[in-house]
Structures are given as C-alpha cells and as structure tokens.
C-alpha atoms as a PDB file:
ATOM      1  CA  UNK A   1       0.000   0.000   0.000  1.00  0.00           C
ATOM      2  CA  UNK A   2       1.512   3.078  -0.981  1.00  0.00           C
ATOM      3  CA  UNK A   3       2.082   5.816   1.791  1.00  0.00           C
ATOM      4  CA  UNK A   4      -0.283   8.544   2.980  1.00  0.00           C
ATOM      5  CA  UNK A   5      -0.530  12.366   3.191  1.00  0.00           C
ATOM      6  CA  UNK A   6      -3.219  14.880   4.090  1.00  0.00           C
ATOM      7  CA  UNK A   7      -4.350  16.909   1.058  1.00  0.00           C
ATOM      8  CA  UNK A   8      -5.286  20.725   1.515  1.00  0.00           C
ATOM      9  CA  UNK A   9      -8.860  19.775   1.592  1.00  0.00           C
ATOM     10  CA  UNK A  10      -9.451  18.867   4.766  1.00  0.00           C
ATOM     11  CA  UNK A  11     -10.850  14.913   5.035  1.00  0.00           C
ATOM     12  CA  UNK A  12      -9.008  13.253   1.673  1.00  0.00           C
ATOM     13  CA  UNK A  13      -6.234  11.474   1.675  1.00  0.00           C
ATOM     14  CA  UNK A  14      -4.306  10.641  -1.398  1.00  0.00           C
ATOM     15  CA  UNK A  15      -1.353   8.197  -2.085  1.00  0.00           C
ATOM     16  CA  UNK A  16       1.973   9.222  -2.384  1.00  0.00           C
ATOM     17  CA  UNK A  17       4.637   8.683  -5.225  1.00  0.00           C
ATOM     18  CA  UNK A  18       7.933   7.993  -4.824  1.00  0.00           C
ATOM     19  CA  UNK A  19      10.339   5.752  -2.363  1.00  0.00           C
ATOM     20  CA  UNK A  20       8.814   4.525   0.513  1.00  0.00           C
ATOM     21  CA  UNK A  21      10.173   6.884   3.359  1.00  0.00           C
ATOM     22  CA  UNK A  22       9.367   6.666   7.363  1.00  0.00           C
ATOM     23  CA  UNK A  23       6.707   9.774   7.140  1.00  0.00           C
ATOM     24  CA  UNK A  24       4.214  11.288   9.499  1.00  0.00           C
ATOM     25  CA  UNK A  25       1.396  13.454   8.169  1.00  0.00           C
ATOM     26  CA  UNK A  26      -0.543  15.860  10.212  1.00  0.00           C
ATOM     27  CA  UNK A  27      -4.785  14.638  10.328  1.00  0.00           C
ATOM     28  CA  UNK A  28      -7.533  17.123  10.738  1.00  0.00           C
ATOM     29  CA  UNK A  29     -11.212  17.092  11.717  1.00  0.00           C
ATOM     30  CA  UNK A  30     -13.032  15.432   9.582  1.00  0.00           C
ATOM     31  CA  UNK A  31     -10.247  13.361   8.867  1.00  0.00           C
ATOM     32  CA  UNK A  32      -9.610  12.650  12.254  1.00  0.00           C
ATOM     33  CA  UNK A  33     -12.615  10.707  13.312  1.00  0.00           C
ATOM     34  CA  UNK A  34     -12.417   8.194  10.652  1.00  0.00           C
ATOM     35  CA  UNK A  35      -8.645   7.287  11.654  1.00  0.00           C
ATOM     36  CA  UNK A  36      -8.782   6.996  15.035  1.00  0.00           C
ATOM     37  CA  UNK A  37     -11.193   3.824  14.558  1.00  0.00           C
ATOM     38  CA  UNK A  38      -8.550   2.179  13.490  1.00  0.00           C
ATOM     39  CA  UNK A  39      -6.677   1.828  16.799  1.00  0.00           C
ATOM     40  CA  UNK A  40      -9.862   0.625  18.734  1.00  0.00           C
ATOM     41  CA  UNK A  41      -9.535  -1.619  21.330  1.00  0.00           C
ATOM     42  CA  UNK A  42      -5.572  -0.848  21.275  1.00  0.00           C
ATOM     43  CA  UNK A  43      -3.578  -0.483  23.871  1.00  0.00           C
ATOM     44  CA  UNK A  44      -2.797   3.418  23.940  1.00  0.00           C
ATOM     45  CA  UNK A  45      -0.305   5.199  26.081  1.00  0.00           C
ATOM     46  CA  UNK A  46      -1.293   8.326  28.108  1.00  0.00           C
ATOM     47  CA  UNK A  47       1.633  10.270  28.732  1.00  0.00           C
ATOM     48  CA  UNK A  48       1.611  13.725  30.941  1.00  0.00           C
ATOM     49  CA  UNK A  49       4.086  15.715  33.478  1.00  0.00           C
ATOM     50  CA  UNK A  50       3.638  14.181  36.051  1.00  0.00           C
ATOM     51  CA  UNK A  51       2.983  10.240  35.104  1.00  0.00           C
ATOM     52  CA  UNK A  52       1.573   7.765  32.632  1.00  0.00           C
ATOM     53  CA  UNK A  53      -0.197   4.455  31.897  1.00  0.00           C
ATOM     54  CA  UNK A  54      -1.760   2.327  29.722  1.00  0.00           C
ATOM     55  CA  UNK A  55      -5.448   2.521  28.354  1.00  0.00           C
ATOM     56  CA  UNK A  56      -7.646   1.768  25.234  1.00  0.00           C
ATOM     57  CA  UNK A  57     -10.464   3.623  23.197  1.00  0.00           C
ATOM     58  CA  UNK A  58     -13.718   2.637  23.979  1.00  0.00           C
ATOM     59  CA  UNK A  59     -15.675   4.390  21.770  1.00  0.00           C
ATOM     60  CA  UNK A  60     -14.730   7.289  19.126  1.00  0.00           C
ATOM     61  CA  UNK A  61     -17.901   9.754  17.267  1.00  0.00           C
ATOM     62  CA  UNK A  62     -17.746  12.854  15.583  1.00  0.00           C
ATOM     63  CA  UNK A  63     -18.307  14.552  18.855  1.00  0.00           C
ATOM     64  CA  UNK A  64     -16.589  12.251  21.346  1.00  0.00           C
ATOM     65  CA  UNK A  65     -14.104  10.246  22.305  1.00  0.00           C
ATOM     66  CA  UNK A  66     -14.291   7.541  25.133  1.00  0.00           C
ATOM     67  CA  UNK A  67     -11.284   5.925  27.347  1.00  0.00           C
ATOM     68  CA  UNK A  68     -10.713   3.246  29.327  1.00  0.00           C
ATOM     69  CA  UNK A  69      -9.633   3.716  32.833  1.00  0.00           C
ATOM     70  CA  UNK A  70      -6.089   3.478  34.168  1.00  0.00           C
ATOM     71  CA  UNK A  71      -5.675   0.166  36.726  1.00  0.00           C
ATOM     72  CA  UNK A  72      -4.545   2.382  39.184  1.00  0.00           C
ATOM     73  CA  UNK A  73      -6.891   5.393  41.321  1.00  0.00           C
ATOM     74  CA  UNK A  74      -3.698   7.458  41.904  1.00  0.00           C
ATOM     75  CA  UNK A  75      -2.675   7.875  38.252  1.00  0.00           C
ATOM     76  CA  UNK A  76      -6.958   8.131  36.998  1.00  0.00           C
ATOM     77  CA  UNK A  77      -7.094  11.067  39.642  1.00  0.00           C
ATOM     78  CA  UNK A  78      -3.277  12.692  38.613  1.00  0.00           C
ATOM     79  CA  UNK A  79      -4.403  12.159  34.344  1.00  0.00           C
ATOM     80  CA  UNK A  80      -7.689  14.424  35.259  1.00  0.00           C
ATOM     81  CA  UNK A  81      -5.874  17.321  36.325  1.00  0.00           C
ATOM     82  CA  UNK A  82      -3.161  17.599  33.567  1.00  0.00           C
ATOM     83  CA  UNK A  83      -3.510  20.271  31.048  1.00  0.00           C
ATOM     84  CA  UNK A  84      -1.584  18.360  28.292  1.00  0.00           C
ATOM     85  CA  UNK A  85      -1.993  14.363  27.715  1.00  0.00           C
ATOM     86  CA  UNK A  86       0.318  12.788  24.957  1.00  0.00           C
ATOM     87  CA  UNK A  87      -1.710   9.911  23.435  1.00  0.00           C
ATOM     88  CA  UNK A  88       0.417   7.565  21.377  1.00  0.00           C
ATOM     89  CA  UNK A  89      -1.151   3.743  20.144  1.00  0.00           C
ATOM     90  CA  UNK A  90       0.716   1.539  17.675  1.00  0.00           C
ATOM     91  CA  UNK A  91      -1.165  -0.611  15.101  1.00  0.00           C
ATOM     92  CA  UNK A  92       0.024  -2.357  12.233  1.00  0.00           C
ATOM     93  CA  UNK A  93       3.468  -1.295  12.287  1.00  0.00           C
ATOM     94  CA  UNK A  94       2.178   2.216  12.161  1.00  0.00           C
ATOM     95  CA  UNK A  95       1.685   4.968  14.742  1.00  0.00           C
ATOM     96  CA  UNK A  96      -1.053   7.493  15.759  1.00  0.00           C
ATOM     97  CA  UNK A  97      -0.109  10.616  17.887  1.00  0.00           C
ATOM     98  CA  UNK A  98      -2.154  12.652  19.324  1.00  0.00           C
ATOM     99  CA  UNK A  99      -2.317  15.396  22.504  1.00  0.00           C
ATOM    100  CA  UNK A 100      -5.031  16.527  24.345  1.00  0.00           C
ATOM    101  CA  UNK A 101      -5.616  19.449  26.899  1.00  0.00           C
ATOM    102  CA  UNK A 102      -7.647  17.498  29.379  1.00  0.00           C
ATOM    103  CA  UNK A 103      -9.958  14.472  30.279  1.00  0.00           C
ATOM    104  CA  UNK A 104     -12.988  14.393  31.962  1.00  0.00           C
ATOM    105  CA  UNK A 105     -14.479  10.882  34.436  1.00  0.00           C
ATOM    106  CA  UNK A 106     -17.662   9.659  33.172  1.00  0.00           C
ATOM    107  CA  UNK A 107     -18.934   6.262  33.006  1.00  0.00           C
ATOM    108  CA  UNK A 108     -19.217   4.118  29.996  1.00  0.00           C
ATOM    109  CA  UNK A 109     -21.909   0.827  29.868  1.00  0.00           C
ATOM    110  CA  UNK A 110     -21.827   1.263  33.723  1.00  0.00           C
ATOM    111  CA  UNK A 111     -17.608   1.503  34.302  1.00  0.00           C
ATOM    112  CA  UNK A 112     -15.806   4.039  34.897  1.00  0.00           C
ATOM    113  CA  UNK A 113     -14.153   5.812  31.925  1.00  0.00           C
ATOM    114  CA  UNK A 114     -12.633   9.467  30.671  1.00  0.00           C
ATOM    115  CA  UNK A 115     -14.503  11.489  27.963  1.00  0.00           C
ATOM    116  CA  UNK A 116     -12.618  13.998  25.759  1.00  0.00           C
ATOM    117  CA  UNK A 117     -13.406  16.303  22.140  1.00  0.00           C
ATOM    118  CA  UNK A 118     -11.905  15.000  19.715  1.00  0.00           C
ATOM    119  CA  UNK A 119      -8.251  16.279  19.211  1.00  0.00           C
ATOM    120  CA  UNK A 120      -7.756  18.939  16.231  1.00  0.00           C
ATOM    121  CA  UNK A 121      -5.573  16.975  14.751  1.00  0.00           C
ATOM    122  CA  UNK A 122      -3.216  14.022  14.976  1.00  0.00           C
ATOM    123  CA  UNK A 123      -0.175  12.546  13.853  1.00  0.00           C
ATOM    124  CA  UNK A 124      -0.054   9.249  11.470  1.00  0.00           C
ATOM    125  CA  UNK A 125       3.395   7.994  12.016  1.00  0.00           C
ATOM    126  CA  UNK A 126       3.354   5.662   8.381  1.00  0.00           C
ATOM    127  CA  UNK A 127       5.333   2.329   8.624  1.00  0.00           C
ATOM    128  CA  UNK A 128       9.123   2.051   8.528  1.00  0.00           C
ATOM    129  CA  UNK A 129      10.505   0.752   5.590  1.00  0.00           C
ATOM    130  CA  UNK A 130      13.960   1.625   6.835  1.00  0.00           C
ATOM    131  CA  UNK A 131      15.916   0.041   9.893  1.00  0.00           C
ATOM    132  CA  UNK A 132      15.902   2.393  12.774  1.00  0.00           C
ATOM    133  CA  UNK A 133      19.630   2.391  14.831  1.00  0.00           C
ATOM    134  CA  UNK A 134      19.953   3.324  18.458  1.00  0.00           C
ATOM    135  CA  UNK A 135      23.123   5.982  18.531  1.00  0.00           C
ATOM    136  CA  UNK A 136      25.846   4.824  20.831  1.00  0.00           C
ATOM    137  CA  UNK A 137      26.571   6.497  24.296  1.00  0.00           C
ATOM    138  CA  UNK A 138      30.143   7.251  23.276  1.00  0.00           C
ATOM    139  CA  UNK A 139      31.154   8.974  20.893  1.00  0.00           C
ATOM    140  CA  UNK A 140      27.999  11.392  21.419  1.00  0.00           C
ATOM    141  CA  UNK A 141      26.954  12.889  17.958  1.00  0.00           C
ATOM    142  CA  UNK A 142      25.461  16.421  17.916  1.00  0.00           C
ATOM    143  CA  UNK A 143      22.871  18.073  16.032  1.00  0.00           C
ATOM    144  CA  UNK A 144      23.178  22.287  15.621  1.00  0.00           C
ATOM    145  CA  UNK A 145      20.991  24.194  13.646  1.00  0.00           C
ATOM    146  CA  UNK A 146      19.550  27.635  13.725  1.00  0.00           C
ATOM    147  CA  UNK A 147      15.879  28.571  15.317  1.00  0.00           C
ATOM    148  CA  UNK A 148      13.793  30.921  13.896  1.00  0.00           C
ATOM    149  CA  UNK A 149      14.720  34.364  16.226  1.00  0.00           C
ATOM    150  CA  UNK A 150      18.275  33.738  14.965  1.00  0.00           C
ATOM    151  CA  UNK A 151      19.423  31.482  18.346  1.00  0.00           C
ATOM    152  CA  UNK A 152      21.607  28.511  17.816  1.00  0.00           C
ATOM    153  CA  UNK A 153      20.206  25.125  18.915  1.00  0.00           C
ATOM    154  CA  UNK A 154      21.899  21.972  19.375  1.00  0.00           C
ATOM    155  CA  UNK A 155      20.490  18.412  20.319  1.00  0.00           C
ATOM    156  CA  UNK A 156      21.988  14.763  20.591  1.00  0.00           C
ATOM    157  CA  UNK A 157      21.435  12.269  18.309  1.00  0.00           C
ATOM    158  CA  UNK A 158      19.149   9.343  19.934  1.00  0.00           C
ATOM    159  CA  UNK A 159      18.569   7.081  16.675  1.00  0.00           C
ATOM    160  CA  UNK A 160      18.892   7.312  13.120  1.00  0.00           C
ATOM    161  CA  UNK A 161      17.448   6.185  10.145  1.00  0.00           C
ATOM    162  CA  UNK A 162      17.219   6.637   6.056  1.00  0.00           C
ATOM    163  CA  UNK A 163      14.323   8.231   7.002  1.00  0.00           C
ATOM    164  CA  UNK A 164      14.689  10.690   9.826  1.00  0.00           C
ATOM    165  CA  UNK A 165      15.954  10.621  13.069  1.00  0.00           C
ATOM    166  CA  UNK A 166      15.472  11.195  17.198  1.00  0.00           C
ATOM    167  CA  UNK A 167      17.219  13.252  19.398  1.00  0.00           C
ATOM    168  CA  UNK A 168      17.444  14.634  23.175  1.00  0.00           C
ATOM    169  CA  UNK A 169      17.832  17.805  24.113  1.00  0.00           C
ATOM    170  CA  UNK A 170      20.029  18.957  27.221  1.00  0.00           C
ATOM    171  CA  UNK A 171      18.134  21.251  29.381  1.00  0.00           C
ATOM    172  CA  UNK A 172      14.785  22.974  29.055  1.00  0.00           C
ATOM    173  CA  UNK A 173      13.594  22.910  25.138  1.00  0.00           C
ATOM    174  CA  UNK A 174      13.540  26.503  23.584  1.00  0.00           C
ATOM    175  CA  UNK A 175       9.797  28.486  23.232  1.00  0.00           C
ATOM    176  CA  UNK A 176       8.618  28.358  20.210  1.00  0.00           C
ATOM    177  CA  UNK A 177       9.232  24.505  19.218  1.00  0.00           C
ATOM    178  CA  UNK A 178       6.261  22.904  17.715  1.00  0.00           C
ATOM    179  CA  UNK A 179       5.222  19.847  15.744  1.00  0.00           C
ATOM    180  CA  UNK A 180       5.785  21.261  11.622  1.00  0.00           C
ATOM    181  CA  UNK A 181       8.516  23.107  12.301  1.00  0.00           C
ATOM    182  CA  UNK A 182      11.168  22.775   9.537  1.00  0.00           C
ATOM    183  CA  UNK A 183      14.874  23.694   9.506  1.00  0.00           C
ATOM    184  CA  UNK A 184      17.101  24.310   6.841  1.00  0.00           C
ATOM    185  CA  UNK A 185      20.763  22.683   6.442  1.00  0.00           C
ATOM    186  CA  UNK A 186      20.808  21.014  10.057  1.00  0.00           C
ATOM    187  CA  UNK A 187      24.487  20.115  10.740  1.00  0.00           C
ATOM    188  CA  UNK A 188      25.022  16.380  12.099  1.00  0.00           C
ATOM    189  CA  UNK A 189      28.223  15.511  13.129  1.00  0.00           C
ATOM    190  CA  UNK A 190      28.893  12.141  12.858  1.00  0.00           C
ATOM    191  CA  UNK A 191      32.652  12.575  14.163  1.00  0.00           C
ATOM    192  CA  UNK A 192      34.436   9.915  12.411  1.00  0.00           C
ATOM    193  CA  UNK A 193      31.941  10.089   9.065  1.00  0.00           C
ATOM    194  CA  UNK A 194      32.187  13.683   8.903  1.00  0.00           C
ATOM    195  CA  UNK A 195      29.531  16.249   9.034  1.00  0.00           C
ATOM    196  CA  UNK A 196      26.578  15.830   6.828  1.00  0.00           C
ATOM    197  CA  UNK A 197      23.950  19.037   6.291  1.00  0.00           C
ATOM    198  CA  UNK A 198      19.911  17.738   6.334  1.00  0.00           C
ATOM    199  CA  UNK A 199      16.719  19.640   5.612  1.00  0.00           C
ATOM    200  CA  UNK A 200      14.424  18.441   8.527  1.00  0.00           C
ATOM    201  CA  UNK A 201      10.853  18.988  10.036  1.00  0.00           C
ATOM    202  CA  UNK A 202       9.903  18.066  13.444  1.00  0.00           C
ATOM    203  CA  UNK A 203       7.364  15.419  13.863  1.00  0.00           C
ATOM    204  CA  UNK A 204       7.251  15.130  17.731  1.00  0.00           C
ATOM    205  CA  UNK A 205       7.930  16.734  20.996  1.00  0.00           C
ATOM    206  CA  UNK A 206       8.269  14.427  24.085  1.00  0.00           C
ATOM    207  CA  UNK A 207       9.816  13.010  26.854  1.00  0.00           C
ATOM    208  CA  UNK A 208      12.144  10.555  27.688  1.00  0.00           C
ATOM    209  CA  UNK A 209      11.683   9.050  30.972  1.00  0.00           C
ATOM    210  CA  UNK A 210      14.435   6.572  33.076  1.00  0.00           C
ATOM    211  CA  UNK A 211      14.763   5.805  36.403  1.00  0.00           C
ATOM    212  CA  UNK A 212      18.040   5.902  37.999  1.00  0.00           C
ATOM    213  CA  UNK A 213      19.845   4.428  40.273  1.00  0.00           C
ATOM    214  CA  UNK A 214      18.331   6.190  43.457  1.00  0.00           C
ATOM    215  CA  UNK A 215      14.954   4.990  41.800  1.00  0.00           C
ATOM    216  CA  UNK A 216      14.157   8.369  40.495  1.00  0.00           C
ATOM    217  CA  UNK A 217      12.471   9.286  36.659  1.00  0.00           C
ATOM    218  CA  UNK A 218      14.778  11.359  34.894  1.00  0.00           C
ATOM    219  CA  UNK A 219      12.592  13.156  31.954  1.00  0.00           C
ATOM    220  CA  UNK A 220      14.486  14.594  29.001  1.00  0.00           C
ATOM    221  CA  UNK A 221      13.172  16.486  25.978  1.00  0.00           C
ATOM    222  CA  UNK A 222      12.961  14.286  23.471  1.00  0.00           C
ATOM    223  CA  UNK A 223      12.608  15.434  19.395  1.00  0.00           C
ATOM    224  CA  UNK A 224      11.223  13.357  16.300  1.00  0.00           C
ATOM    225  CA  UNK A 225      12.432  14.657  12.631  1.00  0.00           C
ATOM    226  CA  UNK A 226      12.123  13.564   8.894  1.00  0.00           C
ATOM    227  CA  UNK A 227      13.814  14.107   6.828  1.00  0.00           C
ATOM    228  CA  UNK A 228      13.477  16.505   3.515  1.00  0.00           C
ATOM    229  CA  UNK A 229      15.175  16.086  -0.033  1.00  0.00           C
ATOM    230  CA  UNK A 230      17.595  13.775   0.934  1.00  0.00           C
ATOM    231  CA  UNK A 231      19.430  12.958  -2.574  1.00  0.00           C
ATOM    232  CA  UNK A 232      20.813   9.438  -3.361  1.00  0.00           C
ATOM    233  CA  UNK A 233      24.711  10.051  -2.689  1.00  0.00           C
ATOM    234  CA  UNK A 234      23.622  10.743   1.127  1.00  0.00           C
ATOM    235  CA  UNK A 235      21.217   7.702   1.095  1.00  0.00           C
ATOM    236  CA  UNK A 236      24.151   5.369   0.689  1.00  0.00           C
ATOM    237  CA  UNK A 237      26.510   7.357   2.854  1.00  0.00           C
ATOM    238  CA  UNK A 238      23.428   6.913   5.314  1.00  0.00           C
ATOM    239  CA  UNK A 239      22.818   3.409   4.669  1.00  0.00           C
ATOM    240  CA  UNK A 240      27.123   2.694   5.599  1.00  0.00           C
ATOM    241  CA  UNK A 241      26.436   4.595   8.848  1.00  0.00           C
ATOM    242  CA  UNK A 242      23.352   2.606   9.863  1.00  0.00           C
ATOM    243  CA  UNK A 243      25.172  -0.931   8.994  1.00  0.00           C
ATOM    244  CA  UNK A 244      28.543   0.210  10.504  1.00  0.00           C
ATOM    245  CA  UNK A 245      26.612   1.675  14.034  1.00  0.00           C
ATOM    246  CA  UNK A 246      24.036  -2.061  14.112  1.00  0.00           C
ATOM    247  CA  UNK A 247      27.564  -4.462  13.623  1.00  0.00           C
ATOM    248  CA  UNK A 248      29.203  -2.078  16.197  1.00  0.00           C
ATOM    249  CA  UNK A 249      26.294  -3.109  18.179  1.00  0.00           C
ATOM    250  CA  UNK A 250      25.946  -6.326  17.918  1.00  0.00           C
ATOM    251  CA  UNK A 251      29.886  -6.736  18.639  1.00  0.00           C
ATOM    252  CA  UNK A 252      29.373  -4.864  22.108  1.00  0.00           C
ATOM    253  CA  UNK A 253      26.781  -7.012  22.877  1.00  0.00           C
ATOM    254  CA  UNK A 254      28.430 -10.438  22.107  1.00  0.00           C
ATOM    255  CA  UNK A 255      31.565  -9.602  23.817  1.00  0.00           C
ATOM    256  CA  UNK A 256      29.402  -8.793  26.947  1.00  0.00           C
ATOM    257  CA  UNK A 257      27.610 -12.105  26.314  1.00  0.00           C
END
C-alpha cells in the first residue's frame, strides 16, 4: 500500500509517489474521526508531566471520544488534572499521535471511563521501511541548527534512520518549538563520518523518561524529525552509517555475552 498524506482539503487522503520513506502526516477534523477507529480496542499510552499508563479507546464519534480507565486510582485522579496528555497507540506497524488538553471521568456501559473532544488533529506515524539504529553512548553525535529568532540550537542524536531521526535535548527545550517546524541545512556531526547538512521537520515533541539508580524518573526532551530532499549520494553514505553503528552493536553485545 503506498504511503499517505493529508491533502489541503481537509478529510481526503491521497497516495503518495515515490520511495517509501518513514513519514508522518498531520490529520484534521473530519479526517480525524475516521482514523482513530482504526486503533480501537488498542492499547494506547497516556503520557503527561507528572505520570503515565496504559489505556484503550472505547468508543470514538464525531463529537466524542471515550477511554478506558487506568488500573490504578492514583494515576486516573493525577491524568484528570493535567492540562496536556500525549496519546500515542501503535497498530500495524504504524503509529497514531495525538495530545489533548484534558480528560474528563464519566462512566461508559456502567464503568468508569474518561470522555474527551476529539483532538484537532493528529499525527499518522506511516510504517518504517527503513531500519531504525539506536546511537551509541560514546562517541555522542550532535545536532546544531539555527531557530527561527536567529538562536543557535543543538540536540543529541538518539537514533537514526534513512528516514529521519530522534534526538534529546540537554536542558529545558527553547519556546517556540512545535510539531511542523522545519529547519534548513541542520548540521550532524557524525565525528568519524564527517559532518553531513539535512533539511528536517519536526514530527514530535516528548519526553524521555528513566529511572536511575536512586529509583528516580529522569525526563528529558525528546525530538522526532524527517527528513526533507535527501538525494541518493547521502542515502548510501546513510545506509554505511546505519550498517557500521548495528555491527558495532551487535559486537558490544556479544563480547558482553
């Protein structure tokens, strides 16, 4: 099946020519109540500032949308007074994204559920045709680019692919950094490959979350990019990278074996 993308008129879809890429298209109303069928009954991850867990969608209208509760009080009562909810469900080897500013208890056939609005508009997160590569701890490879007010940004690299790639940020994330956002000639230094220049658009803002040693959750900005116009000479030089990083990889984790 070829791959998706919103058309200007809001509610068709059309395919898309070309190689198949990782992609994520931006859904609106009335598009958006149509695609979020699709991940009915899936498991779908709640994620907000202060916590997260795992739910599913009951039932999805044109006006409404229903959710299953959490399995535990604390994190139902802590979800209904967050001003921001992350929703991300998998299905299919694709992705749906979506945020919300709020949830509301209800009950749903006689249980206990959350009712919402639909979102304005969500993120469809196509299939990867591409192997996706976890960047190594050491050597560290940085991102640096310019933001619109004329500031320099920089970010880590977190994982890389033919089709775009994830990174952390260290610190607080600068204002202004939304979802569509594209930037021109992002230098990624790949130390011993060299530097290589991308066009990129953001995809995703979130959060990395770990808990350390003294059982605490570190959360750290987290950013999702594709990439634009990337010609065939950087493909390959790409595709050396990718294999190189996995057999570096895969040696680590036999000699630890």
């Amino acid at each position: 099946m070829a791959p998706i993308t919103a058309t200007k008129k809001l509610g068709q879809l059309k395919p898309v020519t070309g190689p198949p890429r990782c992609n994520a298209v931006a859904t609106q109303p009335p598009t958006t109540a149509p695609t979020i069928p699709r991940i009915q009954q899936v498991p779908v991850r709640l994620e907000w500032s202060n916590g997260q867990f795992i739910s599913k969608i009951l039932e999805v209208s044109a006006e409404r949308l229903v959710l299953d509760f959490g399995s535990q009080a604390q994190e139902n009562l802590s979800v209904q007074k967050a001003s921001h909810i992350d929703f991300i469900a998998e299905t299919q080897g694709a992705k749906v994204e979506f945020s919300l500013p709020g949830l509301k208890a209800t009950e749903y056939q006689n249980l206990p559920a959350f009712i919402t609005p639909l979102p304005p508009s969500l993120w469809f997160v196509q299939r990867r045709e591409y192997f996706r590569i976890t960047a190594p701890m050491q050597p560290q490879y940085y991102c640096r680019t310019e933001l619109p007010d004329g500031s320099q940004f920089a970010f880590r690299l977190c994982d890389l692919s033919l089709g775009g790639m994830g990174a952390l940020v260290d610190g607080t994330l600068p204002p202004g950094l939304a979802p569509g956002l594209r930037f021109g000639r992002v230098e990624m230094d790949l130390v011993e490959w060299g530097k290589f220049y991308f066009d990129m658009q953001l995809v995703m803002v979130s959060e990395r979350k770990v808990v350390d040693s003294k059982n605490e959750t570190i959360s750290t900005p987290r950013l999702s990019f594709r990439f634009l116009n990337v010609n065939p000479a950087v493909e390959r030089e790409l595709q050396k990278i990718i294999f190189s990083l996995e057999r570096s990889a895969r040696e680590k984790t036999n000699r630890v074996k």
